[in-house]
PDB file of N, CA and C in Angstrom:
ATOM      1  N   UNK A   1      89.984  61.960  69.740  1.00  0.00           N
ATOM      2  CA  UNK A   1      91.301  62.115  70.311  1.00  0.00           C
ATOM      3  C   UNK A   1      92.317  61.378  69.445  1.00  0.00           C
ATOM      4  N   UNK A   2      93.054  62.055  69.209  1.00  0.00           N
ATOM      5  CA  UNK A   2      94.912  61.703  68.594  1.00  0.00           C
ATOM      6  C   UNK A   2      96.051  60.556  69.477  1.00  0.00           C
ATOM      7  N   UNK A   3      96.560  59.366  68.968  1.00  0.00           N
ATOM      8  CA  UNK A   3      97.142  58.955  70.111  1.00  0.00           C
ATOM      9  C   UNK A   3      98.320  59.163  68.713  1.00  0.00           C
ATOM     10  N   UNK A   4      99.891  59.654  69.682  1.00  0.00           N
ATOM     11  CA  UNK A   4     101.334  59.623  68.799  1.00  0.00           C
ATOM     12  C   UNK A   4     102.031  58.536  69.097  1.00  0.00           C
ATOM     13  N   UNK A   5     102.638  57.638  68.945  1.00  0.00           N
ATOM     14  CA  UNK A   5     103.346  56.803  69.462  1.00  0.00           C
ATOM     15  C   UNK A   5     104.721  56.988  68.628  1.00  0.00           C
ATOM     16  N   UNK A   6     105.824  57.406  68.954  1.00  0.00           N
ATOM     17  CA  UNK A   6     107.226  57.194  68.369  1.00  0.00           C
ATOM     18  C   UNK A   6     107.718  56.473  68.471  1.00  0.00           C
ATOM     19  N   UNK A   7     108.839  55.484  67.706  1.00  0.00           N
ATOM     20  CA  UNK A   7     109.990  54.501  67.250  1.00  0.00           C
ATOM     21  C   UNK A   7     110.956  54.863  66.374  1.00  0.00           C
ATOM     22  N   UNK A   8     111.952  53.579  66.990  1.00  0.00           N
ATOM     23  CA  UNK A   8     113.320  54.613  66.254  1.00  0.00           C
ATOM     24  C   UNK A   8     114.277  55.236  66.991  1.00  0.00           C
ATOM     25  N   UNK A   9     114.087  55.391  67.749  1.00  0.00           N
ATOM     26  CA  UNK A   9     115.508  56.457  68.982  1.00  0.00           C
ATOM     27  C   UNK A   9     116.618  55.313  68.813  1.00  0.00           C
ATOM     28  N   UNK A  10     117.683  55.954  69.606  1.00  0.00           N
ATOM     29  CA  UNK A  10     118.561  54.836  70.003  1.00  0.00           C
ATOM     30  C   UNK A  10     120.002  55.557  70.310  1.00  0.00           C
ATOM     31  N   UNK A  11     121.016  54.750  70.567  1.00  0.00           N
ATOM     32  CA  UNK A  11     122.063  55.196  70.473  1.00  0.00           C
ATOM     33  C   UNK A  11     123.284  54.972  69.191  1.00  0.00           C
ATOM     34  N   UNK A  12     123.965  55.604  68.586  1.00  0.00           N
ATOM     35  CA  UNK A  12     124.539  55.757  67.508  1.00  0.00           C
ATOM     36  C   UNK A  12     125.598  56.900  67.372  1.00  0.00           C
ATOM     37  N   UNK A  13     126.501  56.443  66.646  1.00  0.00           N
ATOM     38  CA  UNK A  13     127.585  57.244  66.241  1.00  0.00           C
ATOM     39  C   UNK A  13     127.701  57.776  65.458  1.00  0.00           C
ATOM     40  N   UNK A  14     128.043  59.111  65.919  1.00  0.00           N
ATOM     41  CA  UNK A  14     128.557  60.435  65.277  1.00  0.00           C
ATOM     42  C   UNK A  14     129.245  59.604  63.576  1.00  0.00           C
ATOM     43  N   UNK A  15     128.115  60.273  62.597  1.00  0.00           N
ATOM     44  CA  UNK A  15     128.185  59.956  61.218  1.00  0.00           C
ATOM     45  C   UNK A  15     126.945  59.172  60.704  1.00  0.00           C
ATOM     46  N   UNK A  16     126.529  58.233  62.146  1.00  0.00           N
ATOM     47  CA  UNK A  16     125.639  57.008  61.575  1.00  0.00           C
ATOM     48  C   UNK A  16     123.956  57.381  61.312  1.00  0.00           C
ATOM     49  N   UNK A  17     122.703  56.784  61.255  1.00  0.00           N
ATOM     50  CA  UNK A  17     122.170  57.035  60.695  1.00  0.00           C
ATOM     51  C   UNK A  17     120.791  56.610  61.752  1.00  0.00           C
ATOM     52  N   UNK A  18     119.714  57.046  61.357  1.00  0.00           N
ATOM     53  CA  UNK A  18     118.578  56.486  62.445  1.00  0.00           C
ATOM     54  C   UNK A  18     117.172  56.825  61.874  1.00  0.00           C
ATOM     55  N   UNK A  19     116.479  56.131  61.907  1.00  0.00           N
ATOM     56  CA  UNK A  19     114.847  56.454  60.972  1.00  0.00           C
ATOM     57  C   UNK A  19     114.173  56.653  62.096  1.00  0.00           C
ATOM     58  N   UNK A  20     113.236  57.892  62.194  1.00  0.00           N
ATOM     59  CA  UNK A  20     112.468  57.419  63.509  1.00  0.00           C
ATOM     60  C   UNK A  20     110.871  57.499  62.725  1.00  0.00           C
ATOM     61  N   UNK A  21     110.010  56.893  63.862  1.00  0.00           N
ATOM     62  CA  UNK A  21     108.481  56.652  63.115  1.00  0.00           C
ATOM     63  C   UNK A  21     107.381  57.336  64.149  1.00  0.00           C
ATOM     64  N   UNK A  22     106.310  57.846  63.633  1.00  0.00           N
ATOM     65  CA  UNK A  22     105.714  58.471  64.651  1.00  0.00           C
ATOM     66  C   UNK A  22     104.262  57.910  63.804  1.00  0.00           C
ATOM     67  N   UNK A  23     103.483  57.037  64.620  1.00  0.00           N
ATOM     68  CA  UNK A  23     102.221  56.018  64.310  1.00  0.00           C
ATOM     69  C   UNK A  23     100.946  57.269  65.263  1.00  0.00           C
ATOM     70  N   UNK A  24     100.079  57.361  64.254  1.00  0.00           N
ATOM     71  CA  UNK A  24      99.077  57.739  64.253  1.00  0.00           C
ATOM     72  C   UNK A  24      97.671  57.189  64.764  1.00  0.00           C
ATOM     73  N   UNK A  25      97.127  57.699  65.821  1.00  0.00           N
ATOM     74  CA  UNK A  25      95.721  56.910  65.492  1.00  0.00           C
ATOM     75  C   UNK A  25      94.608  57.412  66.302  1.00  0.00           C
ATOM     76  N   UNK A  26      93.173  57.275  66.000  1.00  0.00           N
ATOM     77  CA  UNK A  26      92.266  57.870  66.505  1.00  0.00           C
ATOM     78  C   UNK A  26      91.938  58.732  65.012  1.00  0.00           C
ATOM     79  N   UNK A  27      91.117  60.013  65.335  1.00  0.00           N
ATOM     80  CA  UNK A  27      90.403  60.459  64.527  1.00  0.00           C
ATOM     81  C   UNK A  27      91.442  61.669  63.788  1.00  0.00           C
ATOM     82  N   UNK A  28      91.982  61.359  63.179  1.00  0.00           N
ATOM     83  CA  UNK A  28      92.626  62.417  61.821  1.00  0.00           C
ATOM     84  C   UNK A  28      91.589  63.194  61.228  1.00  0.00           C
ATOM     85  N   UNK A  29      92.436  64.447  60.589  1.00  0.00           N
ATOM     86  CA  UNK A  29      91.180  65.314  60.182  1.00  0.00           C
ATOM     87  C   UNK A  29      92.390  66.341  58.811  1.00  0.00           C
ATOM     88  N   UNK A  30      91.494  66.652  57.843  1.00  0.00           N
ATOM     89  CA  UNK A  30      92.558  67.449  57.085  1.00  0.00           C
ATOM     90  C   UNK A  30      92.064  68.321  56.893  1.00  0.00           C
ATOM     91  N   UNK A  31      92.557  69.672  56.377  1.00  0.00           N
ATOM     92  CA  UNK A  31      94.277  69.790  56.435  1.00  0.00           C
ATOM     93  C   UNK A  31      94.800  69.315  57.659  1.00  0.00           C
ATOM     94  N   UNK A  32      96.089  68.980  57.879  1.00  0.00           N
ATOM     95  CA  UNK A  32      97.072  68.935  59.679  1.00  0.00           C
ATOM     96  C   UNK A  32      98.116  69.305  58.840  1.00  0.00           C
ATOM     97  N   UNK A  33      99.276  69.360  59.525  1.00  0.00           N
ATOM     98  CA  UNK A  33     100.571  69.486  59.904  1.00  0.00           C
ATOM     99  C   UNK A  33     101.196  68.425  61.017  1.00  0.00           C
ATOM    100  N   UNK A  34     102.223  67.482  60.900  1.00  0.00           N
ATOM    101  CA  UNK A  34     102.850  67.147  61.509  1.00  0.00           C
ATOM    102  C   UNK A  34     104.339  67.299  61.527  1.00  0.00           C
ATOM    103  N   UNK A  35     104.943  67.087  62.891  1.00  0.00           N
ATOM    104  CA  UNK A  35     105.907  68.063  62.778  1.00  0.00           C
ATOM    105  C   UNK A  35     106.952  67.101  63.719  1.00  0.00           C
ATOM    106  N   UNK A  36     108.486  66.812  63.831  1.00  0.00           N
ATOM    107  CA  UNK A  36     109.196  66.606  65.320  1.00  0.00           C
ATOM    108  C   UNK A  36     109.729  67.746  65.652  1.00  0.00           C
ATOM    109  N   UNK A  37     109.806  67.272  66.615  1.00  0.00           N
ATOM    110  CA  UNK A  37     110.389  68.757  67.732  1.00  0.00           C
ATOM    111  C   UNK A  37     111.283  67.565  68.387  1.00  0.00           C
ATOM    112  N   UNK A  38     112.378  68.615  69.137  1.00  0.00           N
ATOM    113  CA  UNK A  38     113.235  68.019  69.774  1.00  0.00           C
ATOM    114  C   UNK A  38     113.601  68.974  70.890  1.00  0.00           C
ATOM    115  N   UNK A  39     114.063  68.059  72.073  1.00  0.00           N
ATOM    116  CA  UNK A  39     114.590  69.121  73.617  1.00  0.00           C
ATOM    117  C   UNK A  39     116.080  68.552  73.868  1.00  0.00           C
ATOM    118  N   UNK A  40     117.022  69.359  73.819  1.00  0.00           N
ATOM    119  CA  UNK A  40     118.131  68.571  74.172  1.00  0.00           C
ATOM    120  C   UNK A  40     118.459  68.960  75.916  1.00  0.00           C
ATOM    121  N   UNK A  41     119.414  68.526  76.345  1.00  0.00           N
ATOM    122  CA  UNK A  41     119.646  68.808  78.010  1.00  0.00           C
ATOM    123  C   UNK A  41     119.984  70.255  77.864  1.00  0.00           C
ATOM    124  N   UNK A  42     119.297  70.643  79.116  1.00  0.00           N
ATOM    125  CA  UNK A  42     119.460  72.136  79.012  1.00  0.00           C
ATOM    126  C   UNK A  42     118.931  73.159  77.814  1.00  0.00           C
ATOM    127  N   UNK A  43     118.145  72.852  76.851  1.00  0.00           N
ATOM    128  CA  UNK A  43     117.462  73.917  75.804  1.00  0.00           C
ATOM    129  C   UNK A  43     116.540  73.312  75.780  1.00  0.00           C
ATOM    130  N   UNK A  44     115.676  74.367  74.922  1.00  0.00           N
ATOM    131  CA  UNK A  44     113.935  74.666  74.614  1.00  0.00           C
ATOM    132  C   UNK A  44     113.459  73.514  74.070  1.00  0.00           C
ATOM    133  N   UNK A  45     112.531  73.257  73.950  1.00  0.00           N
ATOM    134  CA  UNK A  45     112.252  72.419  72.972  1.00  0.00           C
ATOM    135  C   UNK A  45     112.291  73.242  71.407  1.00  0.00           C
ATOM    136  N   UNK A  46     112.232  72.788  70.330  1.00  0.00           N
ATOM    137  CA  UNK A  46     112.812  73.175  68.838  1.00  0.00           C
ATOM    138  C   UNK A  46     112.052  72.797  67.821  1.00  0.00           C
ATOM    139  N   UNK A  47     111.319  73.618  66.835  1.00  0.00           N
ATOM    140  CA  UNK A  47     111.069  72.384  65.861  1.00  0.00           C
ATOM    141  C   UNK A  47     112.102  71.809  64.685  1.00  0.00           C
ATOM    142  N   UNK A  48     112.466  70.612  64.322  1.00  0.00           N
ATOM    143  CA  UNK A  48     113.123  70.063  63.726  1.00  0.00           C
ATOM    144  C   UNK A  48     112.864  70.184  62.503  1.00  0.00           C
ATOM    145  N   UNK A  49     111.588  69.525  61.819  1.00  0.00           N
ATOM    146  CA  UNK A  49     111.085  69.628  60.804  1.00  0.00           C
ATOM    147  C   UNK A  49     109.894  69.469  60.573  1.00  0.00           C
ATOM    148  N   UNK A  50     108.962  69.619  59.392  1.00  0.00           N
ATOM    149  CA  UNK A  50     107.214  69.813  59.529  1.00  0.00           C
ATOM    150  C   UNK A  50     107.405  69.241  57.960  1.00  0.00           C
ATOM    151  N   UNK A  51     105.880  68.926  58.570  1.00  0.00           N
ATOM    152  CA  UNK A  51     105.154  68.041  57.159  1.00  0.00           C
ATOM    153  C   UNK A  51     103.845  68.370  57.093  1.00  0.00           C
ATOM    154  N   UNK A  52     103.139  69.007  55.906  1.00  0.00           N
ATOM    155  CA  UNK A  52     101.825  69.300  55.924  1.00  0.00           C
ATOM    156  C   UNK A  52     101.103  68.095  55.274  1.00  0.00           C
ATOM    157  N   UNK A  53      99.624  68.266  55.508  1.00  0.00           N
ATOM    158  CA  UNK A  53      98.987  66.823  54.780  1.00  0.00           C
ATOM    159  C   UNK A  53      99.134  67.016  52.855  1.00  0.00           C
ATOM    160  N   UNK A  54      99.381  68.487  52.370  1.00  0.00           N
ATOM    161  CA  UNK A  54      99.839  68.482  51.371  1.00  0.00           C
ATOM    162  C   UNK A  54     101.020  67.759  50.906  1.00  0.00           C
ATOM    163  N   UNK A  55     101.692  67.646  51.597  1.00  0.00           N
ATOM    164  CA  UNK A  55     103.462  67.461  51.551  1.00  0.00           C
ATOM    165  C   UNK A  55     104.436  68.468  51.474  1.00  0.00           C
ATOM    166  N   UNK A  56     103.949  69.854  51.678  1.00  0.00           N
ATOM    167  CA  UNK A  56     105.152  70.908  51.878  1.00  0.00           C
ATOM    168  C   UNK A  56     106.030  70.167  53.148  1.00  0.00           C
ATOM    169  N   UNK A  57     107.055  70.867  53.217  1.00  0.00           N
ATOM    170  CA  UNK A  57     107.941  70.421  54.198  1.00  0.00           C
ATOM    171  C   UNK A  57     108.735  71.835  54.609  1.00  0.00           C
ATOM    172  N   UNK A  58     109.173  71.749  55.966  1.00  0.00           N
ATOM    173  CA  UNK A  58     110.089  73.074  56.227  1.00  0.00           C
ATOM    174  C   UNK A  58     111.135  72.000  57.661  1.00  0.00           C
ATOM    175  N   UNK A  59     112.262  72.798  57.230  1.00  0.00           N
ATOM    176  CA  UNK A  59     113.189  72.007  58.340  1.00  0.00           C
ATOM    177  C   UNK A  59     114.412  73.125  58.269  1.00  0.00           C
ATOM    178  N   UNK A  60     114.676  73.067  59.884  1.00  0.00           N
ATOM    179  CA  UNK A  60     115.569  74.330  60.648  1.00  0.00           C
ATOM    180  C   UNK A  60     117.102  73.907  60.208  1.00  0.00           C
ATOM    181  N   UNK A  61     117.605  74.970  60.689  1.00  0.00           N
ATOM    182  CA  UNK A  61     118.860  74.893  59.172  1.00  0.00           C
ATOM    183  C   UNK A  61     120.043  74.337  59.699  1.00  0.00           C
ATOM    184  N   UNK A  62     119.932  73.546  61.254  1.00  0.00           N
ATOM    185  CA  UNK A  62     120.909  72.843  61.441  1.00  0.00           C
ATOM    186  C   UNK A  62     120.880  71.310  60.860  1.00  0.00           C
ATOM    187  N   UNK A  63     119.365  71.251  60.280  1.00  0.00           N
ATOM    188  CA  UNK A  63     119.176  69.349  59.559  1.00  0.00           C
ATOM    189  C   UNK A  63     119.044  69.756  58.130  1.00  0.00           C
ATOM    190  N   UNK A  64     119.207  70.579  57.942  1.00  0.00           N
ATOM    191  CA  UNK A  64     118.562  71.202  56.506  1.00  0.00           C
ATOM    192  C   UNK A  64     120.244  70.087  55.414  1.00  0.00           C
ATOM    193  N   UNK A  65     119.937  69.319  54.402  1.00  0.00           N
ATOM    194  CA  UNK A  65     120.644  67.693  53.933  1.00  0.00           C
ATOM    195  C   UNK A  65     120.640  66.791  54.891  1.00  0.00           C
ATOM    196  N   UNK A  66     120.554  66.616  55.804  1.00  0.00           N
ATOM    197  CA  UNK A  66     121.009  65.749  56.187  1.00  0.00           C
ATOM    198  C   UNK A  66     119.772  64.967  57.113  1.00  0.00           C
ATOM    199  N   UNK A  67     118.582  65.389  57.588  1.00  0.00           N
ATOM    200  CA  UNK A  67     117.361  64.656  58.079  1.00  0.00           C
ATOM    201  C   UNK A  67     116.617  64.866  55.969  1.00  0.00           C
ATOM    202  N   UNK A  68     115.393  63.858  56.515  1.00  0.00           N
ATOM    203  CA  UNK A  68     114.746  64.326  55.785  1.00  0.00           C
ATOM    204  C   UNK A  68     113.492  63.731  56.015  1.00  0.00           C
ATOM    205  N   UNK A  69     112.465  64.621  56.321  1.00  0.00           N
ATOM    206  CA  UNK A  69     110.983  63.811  56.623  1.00  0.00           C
ATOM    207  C   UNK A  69     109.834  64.039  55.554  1.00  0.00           C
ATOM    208  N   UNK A  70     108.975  62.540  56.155  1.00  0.00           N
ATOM    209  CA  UNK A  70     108.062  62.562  54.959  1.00  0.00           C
ATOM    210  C   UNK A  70     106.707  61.867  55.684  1.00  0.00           C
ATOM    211  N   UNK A  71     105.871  61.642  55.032  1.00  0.00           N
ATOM    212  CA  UNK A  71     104.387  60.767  55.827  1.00  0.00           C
ATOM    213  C   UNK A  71     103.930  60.294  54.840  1.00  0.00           C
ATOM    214  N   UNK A  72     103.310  58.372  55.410  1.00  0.00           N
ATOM    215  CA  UNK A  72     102.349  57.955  54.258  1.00  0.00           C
ATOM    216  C   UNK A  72     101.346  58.681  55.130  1.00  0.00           C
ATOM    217  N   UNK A  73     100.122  58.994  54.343  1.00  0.00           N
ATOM    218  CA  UNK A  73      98.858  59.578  54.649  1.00  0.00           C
ATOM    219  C   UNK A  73      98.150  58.328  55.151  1.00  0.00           C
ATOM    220  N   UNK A  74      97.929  57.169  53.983  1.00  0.00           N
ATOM    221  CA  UNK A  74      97.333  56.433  53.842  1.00  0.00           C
ATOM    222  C   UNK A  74      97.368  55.325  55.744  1.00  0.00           C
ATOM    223  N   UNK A  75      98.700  55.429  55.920  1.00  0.00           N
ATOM    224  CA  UNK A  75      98.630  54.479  57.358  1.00  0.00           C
ATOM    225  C   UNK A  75      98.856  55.539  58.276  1.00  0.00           C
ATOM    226  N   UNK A  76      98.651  56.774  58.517  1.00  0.00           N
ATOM    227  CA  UNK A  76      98.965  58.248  59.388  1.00  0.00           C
ATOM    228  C   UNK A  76      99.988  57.795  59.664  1.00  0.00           C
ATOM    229  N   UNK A  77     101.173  57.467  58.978  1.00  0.00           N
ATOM    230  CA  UNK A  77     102.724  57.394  60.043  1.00  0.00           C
ATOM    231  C   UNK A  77     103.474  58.592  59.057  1.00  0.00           C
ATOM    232  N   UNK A  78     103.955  58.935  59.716  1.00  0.00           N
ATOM    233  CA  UNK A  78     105.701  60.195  59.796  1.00  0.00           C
ATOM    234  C   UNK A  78     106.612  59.978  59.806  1.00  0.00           C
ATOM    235  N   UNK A  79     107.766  59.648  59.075  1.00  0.00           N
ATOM    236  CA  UNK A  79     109.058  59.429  59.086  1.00  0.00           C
ATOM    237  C   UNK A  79     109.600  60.309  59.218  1.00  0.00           C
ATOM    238  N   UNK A  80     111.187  60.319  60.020  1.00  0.00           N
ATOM    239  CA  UNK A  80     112.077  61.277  60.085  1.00  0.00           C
ATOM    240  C   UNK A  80     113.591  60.412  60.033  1.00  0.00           C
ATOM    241  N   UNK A  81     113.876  60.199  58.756  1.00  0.00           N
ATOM    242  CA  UNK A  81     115.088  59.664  58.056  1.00  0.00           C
ATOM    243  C   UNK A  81     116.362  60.990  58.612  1.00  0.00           C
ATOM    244  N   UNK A  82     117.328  60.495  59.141  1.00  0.00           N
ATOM    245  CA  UNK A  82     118.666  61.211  60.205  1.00  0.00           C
ATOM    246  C   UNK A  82     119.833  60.958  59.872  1.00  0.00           C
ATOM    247  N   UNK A  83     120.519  61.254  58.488  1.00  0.00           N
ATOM    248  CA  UNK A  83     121.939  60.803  58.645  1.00  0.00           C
ATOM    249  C   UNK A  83     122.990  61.489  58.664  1.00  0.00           C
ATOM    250  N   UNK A  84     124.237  61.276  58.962  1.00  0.00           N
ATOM    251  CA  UNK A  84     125.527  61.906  59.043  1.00  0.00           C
ATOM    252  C   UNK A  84     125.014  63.072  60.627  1.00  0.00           C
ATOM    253  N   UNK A  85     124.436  61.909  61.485  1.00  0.00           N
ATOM    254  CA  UNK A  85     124.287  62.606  62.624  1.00  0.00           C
ATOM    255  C   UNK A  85     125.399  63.133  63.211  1.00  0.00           C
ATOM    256  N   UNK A  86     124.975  63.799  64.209  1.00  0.00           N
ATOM    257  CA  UNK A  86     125.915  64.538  64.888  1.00  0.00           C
ATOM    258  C   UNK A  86     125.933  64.760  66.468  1.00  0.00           C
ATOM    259  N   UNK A  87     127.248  64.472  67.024  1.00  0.00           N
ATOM    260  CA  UNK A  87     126.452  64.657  69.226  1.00  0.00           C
ATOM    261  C   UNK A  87     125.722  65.684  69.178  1.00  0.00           C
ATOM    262  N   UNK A  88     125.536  67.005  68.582  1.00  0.00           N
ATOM    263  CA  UNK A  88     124.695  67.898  69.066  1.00  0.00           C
ATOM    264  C   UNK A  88     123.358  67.660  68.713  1.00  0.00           C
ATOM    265  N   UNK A  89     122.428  66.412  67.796  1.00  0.00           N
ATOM    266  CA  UNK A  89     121.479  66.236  67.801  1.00  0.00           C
ATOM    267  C   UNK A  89     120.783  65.096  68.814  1.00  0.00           C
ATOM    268  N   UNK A  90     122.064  64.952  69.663  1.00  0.00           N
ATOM    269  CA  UNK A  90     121.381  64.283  70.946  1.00  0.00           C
ATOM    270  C   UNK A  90     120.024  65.095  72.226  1.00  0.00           C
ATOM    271  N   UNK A  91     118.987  64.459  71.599  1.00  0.00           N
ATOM    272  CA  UNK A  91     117.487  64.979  72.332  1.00  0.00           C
ATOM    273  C   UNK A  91     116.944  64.121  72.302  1.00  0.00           C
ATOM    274  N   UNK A  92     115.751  64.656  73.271  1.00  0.00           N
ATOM    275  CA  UNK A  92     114.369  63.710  72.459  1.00  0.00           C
ATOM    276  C   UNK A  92     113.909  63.868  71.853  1.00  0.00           C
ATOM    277  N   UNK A  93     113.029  63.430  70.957  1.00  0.00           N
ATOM    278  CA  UNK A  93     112.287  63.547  70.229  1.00  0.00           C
ATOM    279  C   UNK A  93     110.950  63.543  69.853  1.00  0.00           C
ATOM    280  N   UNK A  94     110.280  64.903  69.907  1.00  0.00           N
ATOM    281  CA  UNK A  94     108.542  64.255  70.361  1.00  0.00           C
ATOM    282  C   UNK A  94     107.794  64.507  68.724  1.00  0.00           C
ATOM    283  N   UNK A  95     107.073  63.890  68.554  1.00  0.00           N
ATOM    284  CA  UNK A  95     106.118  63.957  67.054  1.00  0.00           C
ATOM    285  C   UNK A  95     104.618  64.945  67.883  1.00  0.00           C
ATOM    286  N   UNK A  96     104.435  65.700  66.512  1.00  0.00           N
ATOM    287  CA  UNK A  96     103.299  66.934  66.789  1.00  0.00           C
ATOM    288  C   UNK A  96     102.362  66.618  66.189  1.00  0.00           C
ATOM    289  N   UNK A  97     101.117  66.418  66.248  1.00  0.00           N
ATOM    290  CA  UNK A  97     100.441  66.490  65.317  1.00  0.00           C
ATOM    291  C   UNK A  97      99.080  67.761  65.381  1.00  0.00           C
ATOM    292  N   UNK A  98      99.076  68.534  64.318  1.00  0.00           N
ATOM    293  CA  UNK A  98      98.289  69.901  64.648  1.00  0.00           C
ATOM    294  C   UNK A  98      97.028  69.744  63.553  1.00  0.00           C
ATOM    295  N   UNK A  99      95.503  69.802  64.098  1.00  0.00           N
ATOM    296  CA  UNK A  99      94.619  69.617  62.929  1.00  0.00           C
ATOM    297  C   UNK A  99      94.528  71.429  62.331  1.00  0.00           C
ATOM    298  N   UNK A 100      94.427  71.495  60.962  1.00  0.00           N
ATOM    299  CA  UNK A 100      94.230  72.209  60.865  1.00  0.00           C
ATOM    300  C   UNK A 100      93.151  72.810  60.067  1.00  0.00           C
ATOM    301  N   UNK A 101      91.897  71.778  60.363  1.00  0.00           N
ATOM    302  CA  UNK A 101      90.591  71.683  59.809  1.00  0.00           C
ATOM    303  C   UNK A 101      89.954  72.769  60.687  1.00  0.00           C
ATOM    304  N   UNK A 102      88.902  73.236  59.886  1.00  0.00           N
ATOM    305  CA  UNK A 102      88.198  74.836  60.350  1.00  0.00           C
ATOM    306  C   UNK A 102      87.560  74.017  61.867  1.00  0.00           C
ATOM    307  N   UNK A 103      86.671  73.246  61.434  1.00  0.00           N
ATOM    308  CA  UNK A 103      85.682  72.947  62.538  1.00  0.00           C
ATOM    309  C   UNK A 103      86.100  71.758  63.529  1.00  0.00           C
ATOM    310  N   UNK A 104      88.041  71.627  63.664  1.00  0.00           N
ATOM    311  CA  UNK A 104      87.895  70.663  64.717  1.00  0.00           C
ATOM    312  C   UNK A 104      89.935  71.133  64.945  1.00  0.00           C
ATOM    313  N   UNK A 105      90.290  72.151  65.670  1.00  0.00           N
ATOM    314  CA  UNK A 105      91.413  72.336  65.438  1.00  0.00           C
ATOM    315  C   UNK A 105      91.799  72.083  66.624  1.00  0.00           C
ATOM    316  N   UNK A 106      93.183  71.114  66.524  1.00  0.00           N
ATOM    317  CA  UNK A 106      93.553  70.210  67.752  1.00  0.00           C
ATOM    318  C   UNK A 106      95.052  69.916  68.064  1.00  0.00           C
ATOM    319  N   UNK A 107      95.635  69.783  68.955  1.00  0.00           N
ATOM    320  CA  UNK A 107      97.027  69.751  68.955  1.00  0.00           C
ATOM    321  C   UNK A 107      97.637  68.584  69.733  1.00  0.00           C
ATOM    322  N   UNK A 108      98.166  67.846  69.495  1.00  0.00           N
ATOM    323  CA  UNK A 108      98.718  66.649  69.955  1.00  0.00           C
ATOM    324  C   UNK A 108     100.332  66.466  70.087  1.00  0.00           C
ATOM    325  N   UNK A 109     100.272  66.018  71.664  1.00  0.00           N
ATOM    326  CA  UNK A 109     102.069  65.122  71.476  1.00  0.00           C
ATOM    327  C   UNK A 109     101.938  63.495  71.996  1.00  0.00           C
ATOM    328  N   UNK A 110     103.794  63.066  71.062  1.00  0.00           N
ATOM    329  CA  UNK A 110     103.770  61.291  71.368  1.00  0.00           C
ATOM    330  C   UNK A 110     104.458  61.742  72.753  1.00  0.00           C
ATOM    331  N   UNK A 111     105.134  60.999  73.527  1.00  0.00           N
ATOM    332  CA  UNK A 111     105.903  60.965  74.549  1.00  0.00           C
ATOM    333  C   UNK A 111     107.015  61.053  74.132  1.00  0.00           C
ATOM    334  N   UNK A 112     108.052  60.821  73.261  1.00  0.00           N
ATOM    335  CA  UNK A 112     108.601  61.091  72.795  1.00  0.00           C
ATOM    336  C   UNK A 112     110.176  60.205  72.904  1.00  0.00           C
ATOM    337  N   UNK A 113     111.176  60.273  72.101  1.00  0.00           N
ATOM    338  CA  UNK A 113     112.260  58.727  71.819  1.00  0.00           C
ATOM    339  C   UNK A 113     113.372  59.366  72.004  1.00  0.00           C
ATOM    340  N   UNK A 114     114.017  59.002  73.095  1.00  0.00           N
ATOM    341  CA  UNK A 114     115.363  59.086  72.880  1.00  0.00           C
ATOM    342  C   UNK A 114     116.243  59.091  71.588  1.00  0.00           C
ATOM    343  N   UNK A 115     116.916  60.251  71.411  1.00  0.00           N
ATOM    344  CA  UNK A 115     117.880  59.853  70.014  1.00  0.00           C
ATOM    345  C   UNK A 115     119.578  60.350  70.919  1.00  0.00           C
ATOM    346  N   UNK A 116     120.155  59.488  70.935  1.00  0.00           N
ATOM    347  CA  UNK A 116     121.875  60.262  71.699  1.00  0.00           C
ATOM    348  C   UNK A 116     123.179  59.673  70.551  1.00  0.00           C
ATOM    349  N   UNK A 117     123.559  60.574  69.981  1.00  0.00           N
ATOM    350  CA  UNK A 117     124.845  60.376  69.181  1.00  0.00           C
ATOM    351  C   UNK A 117     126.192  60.565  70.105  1.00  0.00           C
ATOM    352  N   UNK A 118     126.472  59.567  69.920  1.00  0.00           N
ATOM    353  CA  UNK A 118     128.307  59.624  70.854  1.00  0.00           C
ATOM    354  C   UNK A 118     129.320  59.860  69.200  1.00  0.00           C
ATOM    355  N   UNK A 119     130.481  60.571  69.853  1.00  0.00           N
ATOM    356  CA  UNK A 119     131.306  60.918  69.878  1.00  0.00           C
ATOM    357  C   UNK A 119     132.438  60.441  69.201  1.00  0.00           C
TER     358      UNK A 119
END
């Protein structure tokens, strides 16, 4: 079993900046994909951006300059570096983690961090 734990949320102003961390632990397996997703009040949940254990990356085209995520392998943590935020990226924020090994394919969420940009 996968445990996610996220850090990093907070509150911040429209322009300012926020790192969030998503800590890994239990039994990892490769290939994966990890990914944040975000739910704001009233919409779907979303994916934000993805990280494969290769290091491809894909991110939706409202963060596309301005987040930018990455993972050490070595300690399973996920960064998701956030700047020149904006109120409409006020959500939460949950970290994914998806195995995508033949013989053990598994899907995981953290609970996930407040992020709210004022105005």
């Amino acid at each position: 079993q996968v445990q996610l734990v996220e850090s990093g949320g907070g509150l911040v102003q429209a322009g300012g900046s926020l790192r969030l961390s998503c800590a890994a632990s239990g039994r990892i397996f490769s290939p994966n994909v990890m990914g944040w997703y975000r739910q704001g009040p009233g919409k779907q949940r979303e994916l934000v951006a993805s990280i494969r254990s290769g290091g491809i990356t894909d991110y939706t085209d409202s963060v596309k300059g301005r987040f930018t995520i990455s993972r050490d392998n070595a300690k399973n943590t996920m960064y998701l570096q956030m700047n020149s935020l904006k109120p409409e990226d006020t959500a939460v924020y949950y970290c994914n983690y998806e195995s995508r090994w033949a013989y053990q394919a598994a899907n995981y969420w953290g609970q996930g961090t407040q992020v709210t940009v004022s105005s």
